[in-house]
Structures are given as C-alpha cells and as structure tokens.
C-alpha atoms as a PDB file:
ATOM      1  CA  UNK A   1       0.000   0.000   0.000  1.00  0.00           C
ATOM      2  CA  UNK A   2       1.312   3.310  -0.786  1.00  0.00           C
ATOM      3  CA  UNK A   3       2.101   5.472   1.884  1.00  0.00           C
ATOM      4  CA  UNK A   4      -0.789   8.279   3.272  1.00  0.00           C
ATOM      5  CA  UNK A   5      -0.402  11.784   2.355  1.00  0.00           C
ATOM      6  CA  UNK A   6      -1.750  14.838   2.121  1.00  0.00           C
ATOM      7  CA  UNK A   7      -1.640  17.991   1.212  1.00  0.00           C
ATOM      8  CA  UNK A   8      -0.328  21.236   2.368  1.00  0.00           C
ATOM      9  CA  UNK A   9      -3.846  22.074   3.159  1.00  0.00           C
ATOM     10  CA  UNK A  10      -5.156  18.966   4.450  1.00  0.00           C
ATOM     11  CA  UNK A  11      -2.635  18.648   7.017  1.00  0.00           C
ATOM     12  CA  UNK A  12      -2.827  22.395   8.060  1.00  0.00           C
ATOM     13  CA  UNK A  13      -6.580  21.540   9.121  1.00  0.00           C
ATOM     14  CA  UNK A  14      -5.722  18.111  10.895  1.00  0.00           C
ATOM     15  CA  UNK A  15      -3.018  19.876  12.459  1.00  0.00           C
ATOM     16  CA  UNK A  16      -5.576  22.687  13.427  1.00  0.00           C
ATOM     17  CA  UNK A  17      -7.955  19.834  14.650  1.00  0.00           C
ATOM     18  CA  UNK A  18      -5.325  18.342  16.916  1.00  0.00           C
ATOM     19  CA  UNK A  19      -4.439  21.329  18.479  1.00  0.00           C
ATOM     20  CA  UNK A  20      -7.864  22.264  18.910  1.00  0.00           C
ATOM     21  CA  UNK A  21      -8.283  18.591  20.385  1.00  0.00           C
ATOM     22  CA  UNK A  22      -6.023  19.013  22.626  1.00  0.00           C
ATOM     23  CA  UNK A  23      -7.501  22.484  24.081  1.00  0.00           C
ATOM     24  CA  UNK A  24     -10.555  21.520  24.460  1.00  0.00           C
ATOM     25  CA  UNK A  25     -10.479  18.469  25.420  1.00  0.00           C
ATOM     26  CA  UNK A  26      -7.148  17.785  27.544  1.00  0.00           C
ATOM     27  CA  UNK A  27      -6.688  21.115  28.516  1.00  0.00           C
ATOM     28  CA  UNK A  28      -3.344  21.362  26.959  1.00  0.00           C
ATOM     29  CA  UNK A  29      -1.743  23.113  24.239  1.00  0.00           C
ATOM     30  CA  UNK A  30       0.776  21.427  21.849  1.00  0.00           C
ATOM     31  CA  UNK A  31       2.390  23.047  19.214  1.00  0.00           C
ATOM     32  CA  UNK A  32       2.147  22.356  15.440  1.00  0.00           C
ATOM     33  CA  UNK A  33       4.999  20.694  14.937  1.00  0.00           C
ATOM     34  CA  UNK A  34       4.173  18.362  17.604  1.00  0.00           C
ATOM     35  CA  UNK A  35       0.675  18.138  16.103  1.00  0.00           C
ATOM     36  CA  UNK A  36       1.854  17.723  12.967  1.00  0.00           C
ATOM     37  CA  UNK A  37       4.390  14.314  14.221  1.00  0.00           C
ATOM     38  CA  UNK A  38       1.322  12.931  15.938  1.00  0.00           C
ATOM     39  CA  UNK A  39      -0.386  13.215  13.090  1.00  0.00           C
ATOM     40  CA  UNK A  40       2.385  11.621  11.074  1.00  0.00           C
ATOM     41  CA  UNK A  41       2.438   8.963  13.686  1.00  0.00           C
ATOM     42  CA  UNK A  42      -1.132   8.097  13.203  1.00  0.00           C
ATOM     43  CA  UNK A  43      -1.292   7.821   8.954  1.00  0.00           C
ATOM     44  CA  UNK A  44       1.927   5.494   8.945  1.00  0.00           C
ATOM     45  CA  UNK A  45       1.109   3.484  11.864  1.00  0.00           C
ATOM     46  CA  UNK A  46      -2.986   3.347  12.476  1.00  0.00           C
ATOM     47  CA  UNK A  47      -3.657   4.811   8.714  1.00  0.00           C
ATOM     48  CA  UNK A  48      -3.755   0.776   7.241  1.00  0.00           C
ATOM     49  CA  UNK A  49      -7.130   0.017   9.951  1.00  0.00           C
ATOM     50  CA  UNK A  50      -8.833   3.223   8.721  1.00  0.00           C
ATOM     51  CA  UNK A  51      -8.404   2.608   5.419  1.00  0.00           C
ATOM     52  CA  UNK A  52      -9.054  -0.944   5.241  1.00  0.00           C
ATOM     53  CA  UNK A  53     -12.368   0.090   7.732  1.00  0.00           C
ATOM     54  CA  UNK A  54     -13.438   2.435   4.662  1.00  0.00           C
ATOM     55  CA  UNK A  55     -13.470  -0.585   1.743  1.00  0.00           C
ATOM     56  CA  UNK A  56     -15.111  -2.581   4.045  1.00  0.00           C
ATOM     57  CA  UNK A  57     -17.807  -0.123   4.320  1.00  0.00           C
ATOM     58  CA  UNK A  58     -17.314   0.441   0.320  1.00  0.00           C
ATOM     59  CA  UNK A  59     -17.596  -3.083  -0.316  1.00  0.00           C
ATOM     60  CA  UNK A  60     -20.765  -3.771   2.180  1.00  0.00           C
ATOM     61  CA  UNK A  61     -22.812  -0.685  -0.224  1.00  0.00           C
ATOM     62  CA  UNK A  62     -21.694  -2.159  -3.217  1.00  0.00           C
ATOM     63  CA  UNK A  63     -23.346  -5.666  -2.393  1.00  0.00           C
ATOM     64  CA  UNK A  64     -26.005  -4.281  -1.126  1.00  0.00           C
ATOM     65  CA  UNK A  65     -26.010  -2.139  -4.167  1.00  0.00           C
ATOM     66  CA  UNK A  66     -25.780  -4.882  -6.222  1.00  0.00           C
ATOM     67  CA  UNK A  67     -28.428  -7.083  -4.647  1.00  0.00           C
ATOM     68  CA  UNK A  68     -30.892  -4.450  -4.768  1.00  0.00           C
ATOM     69  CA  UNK A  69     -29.979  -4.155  -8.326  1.00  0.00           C
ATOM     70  CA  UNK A  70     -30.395  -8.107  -8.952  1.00  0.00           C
ATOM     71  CA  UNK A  71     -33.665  -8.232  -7.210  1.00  0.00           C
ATOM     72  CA  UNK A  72     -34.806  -5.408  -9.828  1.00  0.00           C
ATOM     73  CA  UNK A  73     -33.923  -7.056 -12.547  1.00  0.00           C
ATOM     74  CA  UNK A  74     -35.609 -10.589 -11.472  1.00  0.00           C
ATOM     75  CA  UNK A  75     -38.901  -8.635 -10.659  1.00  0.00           C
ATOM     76  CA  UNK A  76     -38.570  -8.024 -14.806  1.00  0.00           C
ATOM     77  CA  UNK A  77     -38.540 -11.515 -15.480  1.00  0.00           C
ATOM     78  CA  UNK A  78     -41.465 -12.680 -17.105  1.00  0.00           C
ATOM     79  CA  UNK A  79     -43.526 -15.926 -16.315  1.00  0.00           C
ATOM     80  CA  UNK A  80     -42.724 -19.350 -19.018  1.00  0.00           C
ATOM     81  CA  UNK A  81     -42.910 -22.644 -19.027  1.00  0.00           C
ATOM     82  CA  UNK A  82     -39.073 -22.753 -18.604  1.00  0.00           C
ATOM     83  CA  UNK A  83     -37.599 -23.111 -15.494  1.00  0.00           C
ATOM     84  CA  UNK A  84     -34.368 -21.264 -14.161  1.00  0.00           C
ATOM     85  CA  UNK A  85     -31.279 -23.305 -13.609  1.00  0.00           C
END
C-alpha cells in the first residue's frame, strides 16, 4: 500500500484539529509541529485500519447495491414454461 499523504492544506486543518483537540479536550496546548508528528504517527502506523475500515464499508454498499440491483432485474422476469437453472 502506498504510503498516506496529504496535502499542504489537508494537514494544516488536521493539524488545526489536533491542536484544537487538545484544548478543548485535555486542557493542553501542543504546538504544530508536535501536532503535525502525531499526526504523522497516526497515517503510517494506524492509517492501514482506517483505510481498510473504509473498503469494508465500500464493499458492504456495493453488495447491497448490487443485490438491490439483482432483485430489480428478477422482478422483470417474465412468467414461461421454462424453469431457471
């Protein structure tokens, strides 16, 4: 798997979200660098669960997806004297 990254914007507003984070909920300030490591930290070493929870999801819409659409297309089907194998 290639490695995470982002952009110069997207990890100016995690950063922003860490430090915020931390604030608010830890009463703390940390710096961005500091935020910006952590953040590191997490897309190389809990980045793989994340993604791999995402095409899980994406694969759990697209059956469902694709058993709605297989349901359509048997409600189509028209009555013979020829029975499905």
């Amino acid at each position: 798997m290639e490695k995470i990254k982002f952009s110069r914007e997207e990890t100016k507003a995690i950063v922003g979200e860490i430090q915020d984070y931390f604030r608010e909920e830890l009463d703390q300030s940390i710096g961005a660098i500091p935020a910006e490591m952590l953040m590191q930290f997490f897309a190389e070493r809990m980045g793989s669960y994340f993604y791999n929870r995402g095409l899980y999801d994406a694969q759990a819409l697209v059956k469902k997806q694709v058993d709605n659409l297989t349901d359509e297309i048997f409600s189509l089907e028209r009555p013979t004297n020829h029975l499905r194998s």
